[in-house]
Each structure stands twice: as C-alpha cells, then as structure tokens.
PDB file of N, CA and C in Angstrom:
ATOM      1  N   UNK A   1     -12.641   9.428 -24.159  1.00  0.00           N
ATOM      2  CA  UNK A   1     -11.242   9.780 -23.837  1.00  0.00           C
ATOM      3  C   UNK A   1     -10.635   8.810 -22.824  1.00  0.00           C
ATOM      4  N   UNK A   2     -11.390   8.536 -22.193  1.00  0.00           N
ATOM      5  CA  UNK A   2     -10.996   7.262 -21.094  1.00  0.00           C
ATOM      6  C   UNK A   2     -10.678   6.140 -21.442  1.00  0.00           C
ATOM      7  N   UNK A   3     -11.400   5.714 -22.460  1.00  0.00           N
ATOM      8  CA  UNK A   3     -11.129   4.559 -23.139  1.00  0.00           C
ATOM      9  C   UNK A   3      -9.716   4.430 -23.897  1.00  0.00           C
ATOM     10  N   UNK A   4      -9.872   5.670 -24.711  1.00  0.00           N
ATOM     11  CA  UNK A   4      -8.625   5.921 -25.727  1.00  0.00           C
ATOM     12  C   UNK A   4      -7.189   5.421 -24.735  1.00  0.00           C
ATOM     13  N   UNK A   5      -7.245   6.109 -23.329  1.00  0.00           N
ATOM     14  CA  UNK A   5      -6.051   6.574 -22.454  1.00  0.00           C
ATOM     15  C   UNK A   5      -6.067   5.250 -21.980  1.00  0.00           C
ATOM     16  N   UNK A   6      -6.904   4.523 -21.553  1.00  0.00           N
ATOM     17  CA  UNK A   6      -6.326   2.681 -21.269  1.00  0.00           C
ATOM     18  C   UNK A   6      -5.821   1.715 -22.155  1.00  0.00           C
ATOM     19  N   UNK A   7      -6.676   1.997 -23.157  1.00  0.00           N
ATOM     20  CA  UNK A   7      -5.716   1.488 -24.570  1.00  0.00           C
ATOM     21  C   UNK A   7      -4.830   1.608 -24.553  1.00  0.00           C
ATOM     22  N   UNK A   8      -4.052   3.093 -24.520  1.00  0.00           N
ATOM     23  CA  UNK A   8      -2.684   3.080 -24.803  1.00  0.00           C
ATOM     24  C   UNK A   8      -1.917   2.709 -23.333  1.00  0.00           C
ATOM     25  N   UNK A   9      -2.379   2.762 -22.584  1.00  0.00           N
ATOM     26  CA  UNK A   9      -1.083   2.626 -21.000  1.00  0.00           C
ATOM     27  C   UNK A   9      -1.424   0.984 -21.502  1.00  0.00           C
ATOM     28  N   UNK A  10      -0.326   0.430 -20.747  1.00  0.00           N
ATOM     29  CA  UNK A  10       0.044  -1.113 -20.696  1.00  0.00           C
ATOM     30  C   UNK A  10      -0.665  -1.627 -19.578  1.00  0.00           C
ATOM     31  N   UNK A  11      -1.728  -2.722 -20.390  1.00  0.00           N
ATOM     32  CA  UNK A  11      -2.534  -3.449 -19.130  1.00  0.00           C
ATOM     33  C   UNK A  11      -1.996  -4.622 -18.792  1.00  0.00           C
ATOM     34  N   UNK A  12      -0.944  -4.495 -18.113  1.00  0.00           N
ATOM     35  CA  UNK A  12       0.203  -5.835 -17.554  1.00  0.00           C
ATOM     36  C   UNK A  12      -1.357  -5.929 -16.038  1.00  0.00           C
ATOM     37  N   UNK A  13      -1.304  -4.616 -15.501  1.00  0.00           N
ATOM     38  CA  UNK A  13      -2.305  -5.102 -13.976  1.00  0.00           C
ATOM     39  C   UNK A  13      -3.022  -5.933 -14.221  1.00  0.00           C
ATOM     40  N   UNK A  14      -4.120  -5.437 -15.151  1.00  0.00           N
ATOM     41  CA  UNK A  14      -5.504  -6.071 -15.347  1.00  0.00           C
ATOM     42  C   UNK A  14      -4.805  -7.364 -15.902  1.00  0.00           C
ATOM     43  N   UNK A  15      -4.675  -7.495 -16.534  1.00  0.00           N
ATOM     44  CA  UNK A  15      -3.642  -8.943 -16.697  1.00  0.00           C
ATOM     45  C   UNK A  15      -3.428  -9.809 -15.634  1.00  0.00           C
ATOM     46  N   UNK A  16      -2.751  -8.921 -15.218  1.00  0.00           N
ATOM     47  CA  UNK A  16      -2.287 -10.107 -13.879  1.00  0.00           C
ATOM     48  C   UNK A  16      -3.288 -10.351 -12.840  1.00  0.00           C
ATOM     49  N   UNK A  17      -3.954  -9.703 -12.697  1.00  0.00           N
ATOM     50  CA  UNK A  17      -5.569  -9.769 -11.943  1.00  0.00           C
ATOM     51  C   UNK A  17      -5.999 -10.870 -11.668  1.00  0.00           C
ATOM     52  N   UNK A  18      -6.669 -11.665 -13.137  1.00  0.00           N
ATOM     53  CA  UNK A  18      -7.157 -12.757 -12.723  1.00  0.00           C
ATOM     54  C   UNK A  18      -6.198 -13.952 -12.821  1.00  0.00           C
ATOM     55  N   UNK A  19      -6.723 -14.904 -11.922  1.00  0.00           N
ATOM     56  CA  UNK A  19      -6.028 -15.967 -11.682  1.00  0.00           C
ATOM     57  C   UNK A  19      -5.562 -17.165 -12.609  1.00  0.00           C
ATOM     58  N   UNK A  20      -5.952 -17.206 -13.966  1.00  0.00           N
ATOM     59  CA  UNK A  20      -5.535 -17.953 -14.538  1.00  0.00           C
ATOM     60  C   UNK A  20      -4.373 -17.197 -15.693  1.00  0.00           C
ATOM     61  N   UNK A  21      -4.615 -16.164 -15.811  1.00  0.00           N
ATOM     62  CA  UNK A  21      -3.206 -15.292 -16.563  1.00  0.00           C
ATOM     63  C   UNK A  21      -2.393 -15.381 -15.299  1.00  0.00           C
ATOM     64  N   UNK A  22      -2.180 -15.432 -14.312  1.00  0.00           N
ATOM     65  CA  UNK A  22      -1.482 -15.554 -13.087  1.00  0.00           C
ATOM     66  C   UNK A  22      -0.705 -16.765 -13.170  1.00  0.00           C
ATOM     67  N   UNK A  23      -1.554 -18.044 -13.517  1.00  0.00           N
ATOM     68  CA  UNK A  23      -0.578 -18.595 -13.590  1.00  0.00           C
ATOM     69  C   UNK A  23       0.281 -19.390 -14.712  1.00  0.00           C
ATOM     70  N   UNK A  24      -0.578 -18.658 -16.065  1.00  0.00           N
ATOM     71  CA  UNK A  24       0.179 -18.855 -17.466  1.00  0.00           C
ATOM     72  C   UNK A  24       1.485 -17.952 -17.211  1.00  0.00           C
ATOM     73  N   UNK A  25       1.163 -17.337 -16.365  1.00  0.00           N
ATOM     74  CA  UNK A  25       2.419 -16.297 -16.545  1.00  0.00           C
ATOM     75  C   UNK A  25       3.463 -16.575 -15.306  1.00  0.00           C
ATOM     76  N   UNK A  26       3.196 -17.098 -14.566  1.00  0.00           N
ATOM     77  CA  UNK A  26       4.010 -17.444 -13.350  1.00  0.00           C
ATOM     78  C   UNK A  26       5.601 -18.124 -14.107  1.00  0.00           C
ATOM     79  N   UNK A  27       5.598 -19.121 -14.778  1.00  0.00           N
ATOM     80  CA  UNK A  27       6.837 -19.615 -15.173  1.00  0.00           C
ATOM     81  C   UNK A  27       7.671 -18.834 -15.765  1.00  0.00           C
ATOM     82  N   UNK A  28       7.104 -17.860 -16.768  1.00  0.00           N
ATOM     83  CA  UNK A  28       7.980 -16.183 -17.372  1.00  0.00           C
ATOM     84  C   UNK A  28       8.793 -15.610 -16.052  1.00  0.00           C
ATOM     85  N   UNK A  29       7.724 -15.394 -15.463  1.00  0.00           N
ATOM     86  CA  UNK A  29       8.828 -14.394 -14.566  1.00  0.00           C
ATOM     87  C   UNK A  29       9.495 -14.927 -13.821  1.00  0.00           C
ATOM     88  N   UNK A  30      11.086 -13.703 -13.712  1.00  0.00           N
ATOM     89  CA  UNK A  30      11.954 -14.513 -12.509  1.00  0.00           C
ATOM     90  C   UNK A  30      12.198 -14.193 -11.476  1.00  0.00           C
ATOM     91  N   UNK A  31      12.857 -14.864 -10.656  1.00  0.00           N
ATOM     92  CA  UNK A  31      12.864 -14.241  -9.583  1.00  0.00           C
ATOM     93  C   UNK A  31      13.011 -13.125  -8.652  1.00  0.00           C
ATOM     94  N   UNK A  32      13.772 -12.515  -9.467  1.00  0.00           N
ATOM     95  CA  UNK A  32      14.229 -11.112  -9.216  1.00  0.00           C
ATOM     96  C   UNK A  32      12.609 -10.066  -9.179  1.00  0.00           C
ATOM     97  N   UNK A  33      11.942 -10.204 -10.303  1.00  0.00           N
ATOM     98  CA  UNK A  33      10.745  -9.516 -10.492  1.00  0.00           C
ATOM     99  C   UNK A  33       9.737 -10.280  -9.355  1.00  0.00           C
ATOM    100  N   UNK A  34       9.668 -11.257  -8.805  1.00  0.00           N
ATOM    101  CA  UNK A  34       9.175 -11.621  -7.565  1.00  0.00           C
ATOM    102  C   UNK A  34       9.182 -10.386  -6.882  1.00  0.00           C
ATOM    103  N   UNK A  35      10.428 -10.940  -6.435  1.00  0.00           N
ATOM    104  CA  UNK A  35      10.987 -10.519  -4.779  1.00  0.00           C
ATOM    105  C   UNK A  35      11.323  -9.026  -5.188  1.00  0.00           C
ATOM    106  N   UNK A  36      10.763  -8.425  -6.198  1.00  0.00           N
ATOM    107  CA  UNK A  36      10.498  -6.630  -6.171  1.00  0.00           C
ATOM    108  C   UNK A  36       8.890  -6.703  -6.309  1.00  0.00           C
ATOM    109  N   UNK A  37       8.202  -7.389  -6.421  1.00  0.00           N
ATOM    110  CA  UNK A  37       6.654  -7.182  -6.214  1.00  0.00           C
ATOM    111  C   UNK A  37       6.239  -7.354  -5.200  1.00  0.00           C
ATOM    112  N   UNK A  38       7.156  -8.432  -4.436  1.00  0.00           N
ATOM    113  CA  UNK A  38       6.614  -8.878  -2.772  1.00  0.00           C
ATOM    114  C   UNK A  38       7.245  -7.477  -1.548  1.00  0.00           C
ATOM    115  N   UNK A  39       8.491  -7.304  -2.196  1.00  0.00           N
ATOM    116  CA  UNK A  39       8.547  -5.902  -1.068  1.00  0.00           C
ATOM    117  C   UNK A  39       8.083  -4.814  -1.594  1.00  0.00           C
ATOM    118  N   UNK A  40       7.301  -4.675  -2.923  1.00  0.00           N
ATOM    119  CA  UNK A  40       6.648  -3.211  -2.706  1.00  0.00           C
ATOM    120  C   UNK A  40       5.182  -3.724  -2.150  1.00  0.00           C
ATOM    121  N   UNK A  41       5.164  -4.997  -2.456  1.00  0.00           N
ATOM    122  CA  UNK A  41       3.242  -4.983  -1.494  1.00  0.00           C
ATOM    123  C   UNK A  41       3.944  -4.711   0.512  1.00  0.00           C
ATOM    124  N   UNK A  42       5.363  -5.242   0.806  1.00  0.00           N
ATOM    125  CA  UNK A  42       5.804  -5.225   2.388  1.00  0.00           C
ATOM    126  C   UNK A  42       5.668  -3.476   2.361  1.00  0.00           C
ATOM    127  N   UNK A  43       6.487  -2.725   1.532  1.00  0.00           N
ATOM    128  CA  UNK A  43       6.623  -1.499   1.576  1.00  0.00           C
ATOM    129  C   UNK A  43       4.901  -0.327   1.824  1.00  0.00           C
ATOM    130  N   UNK A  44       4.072  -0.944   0.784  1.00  0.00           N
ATOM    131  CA  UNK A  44       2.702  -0.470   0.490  1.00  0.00           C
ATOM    132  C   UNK A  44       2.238  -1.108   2.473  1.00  0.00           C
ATOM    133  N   UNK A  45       2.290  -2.151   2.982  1.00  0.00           N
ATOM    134  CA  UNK A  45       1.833  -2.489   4.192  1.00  0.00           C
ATOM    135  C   UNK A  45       2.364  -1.756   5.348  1.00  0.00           C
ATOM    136  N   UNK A  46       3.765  -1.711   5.174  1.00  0.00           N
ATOM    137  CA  UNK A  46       4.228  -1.008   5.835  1.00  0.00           C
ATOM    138  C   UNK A  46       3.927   0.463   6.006  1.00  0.00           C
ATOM    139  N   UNK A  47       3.782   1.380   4.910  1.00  0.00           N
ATOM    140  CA  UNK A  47       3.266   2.463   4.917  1.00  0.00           C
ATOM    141  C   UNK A  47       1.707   2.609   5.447  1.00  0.00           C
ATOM    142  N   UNK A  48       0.637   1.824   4.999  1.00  0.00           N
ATOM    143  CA  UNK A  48      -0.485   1.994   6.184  1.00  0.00           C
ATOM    144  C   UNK A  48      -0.600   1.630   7.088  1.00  0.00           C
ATOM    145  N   UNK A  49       0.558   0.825   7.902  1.00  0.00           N
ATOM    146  CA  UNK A  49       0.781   0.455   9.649  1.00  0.00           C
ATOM    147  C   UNK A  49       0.974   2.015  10.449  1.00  0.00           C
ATOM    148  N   UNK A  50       2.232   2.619   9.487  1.00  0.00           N
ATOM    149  CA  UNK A  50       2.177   4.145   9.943  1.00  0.00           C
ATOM    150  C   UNK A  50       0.861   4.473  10.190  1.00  0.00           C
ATOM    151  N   UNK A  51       0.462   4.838   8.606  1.00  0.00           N
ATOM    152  CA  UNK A  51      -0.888   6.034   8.966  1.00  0.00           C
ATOM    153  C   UNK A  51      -1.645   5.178   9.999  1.00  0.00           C
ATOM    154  N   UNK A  52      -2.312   4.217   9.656  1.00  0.00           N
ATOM    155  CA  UNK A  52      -3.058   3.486  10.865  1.00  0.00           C
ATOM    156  C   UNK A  52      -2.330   4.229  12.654  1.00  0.00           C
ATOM    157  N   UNK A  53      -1.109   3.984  12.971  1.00  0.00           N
ATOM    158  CA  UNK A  53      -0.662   3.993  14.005  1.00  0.00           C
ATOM    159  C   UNK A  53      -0.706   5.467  14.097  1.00  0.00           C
ATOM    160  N   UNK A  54      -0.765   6.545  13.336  1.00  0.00           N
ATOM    161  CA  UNK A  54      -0.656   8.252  13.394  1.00  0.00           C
ATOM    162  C   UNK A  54      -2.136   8.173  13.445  1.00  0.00           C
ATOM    163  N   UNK A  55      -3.215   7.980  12.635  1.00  0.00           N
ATOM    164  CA  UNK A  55      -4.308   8.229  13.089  1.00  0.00           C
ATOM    165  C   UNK A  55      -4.718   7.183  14.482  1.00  0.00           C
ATOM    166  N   UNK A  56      -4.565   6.695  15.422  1.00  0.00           N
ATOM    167  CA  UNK A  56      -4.607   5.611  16.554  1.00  0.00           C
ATOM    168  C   UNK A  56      -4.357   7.423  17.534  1.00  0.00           C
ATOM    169  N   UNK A  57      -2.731   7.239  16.691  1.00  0.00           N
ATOM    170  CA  UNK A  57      -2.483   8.601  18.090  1.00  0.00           C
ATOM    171  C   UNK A  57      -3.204   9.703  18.459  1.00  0.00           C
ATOM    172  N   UNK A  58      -3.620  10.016  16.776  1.00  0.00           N
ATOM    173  CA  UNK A  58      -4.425  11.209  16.943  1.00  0.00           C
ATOM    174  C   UNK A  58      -5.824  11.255  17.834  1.00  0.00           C
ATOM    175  N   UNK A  59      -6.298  10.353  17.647  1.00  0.00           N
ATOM    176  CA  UNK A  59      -7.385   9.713  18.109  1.00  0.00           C
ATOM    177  C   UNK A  59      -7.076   9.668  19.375  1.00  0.00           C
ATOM    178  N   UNK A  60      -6.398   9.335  20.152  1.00  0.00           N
ATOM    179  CA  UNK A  60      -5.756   9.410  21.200  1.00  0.00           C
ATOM    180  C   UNK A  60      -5.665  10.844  22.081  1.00  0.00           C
ATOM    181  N   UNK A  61      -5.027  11.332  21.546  1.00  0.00           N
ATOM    182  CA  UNK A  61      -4.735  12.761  21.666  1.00  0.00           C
ATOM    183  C   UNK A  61      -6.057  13.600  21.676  1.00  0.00           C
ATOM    184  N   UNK A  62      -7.295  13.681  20.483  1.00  0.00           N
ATOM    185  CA  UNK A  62      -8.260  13.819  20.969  1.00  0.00           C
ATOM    186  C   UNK A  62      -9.119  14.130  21.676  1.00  0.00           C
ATOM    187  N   UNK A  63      -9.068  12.215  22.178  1.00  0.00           N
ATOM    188  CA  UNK A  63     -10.125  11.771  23.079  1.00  0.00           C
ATOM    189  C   UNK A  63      -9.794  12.669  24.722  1.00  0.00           C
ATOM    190  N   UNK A  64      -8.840  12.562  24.980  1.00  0.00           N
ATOM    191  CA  UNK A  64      -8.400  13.640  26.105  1.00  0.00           C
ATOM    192  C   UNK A  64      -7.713  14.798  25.820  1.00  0.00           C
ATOM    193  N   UNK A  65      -8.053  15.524  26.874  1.00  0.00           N
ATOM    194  CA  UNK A  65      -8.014  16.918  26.264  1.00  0.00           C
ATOM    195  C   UNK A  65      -6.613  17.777  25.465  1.00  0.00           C
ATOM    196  N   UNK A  66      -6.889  19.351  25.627  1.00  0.00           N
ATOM    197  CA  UNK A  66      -5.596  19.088  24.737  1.00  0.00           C
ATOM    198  C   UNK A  66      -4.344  19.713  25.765  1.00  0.00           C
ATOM    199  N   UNK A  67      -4.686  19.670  27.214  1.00  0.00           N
ATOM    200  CA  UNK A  67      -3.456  20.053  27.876  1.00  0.00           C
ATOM    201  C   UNK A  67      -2.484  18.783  27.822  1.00  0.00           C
ATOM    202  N   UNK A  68      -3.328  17.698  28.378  1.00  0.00           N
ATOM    203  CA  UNK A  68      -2.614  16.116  28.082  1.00  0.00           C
ATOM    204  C   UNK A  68      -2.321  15.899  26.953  1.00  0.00           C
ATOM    205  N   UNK A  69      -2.413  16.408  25.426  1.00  0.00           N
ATOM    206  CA  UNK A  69      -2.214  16.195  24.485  1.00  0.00           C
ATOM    207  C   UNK A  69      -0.861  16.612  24.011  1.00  0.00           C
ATOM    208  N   UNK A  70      -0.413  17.475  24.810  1.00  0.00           N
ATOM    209  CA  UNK A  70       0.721  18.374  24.483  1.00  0.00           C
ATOM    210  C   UNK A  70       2.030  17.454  25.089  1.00  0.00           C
ATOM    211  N   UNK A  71       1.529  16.754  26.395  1.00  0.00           N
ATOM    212  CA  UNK A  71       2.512  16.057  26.841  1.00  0.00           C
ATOM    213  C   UNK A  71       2.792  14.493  26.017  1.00  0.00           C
ATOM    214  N   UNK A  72       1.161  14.655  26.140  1.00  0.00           N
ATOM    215  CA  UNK A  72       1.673  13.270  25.080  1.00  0.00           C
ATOM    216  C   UNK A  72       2.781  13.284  23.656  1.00  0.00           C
ATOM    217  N   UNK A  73       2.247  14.348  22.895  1.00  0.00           N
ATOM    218  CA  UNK A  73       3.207  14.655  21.664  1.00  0.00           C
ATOM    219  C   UNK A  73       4.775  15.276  22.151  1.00  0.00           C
ATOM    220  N   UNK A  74       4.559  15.350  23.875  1.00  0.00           N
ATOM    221  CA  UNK A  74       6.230  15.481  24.166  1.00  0.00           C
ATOM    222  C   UNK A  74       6.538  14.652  24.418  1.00  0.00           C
ATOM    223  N   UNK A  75       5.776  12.949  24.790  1.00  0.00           N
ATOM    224  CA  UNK A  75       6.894  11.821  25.041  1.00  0.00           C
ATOM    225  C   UNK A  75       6.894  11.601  23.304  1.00  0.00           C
ATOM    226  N   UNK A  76       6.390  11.528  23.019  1.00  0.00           N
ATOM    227  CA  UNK A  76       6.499  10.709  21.411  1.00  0.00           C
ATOM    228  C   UNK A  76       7.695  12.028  20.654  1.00  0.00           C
TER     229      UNK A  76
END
C-alpha cells in the first residue's frame, strides 16, 4: 500500500534531491519559483529559531525555581 500511495503522489522532491536532476532542471525554472522555495526554507528556519528560543526559555525557567519563574514569564 505504501508503494501504491508514492506512485501516485508526484515525486518532483525525490527528484530534486539529487544533484544532477538539480541541475538539468535548474534552467526550467524561473525565478519566481526560486524566490518561493528560498523563503519557505527562510520561513521553515525561521519557525525553529522560535521553538529553539521557547524551549531555551523553558529550560530557563526550569532550571530555577518556579517562584522566579513566574516573574520571569512576567517580563517576557
């Protein structure tokens, strides 16, 4: 069944994966489809700077106890 279900979805990823379909295919695309692949990888980075920086706090918060914890989550 697994097999069947990759067959049918469109393997553009695995495609683009390795590096020499990368760059048979580089001259096709234009620019526009760039510069929407480069800000969803900024967007995808951007979103684990958050979690990274929410788990940092938590960790934070934590490590000392939880009367200081309360103040801390009142400056933030």
């Amino acid at each position: 069944t697994i097999d069947t279900g990759r067959a049918a979805a469109p393997r553009t990823s695995e495609f683009r994966e390795s590096p020499a379909a990368r760059q048979t295919e580089a001259p096709d695309t234009s620019p526009a489809i760039q510069q929407n692949a480069r800000s969803e990888k900024q967007h995808l980075r951007h979103q684990a700077g958050i979690f990274q920086r929410k788990d940092c706090a938590m960790r934070r918060v934590t490590s000392f106890g939880m009367e200081s914890a309360e103040a801390y989550m009142a400056q933030v």
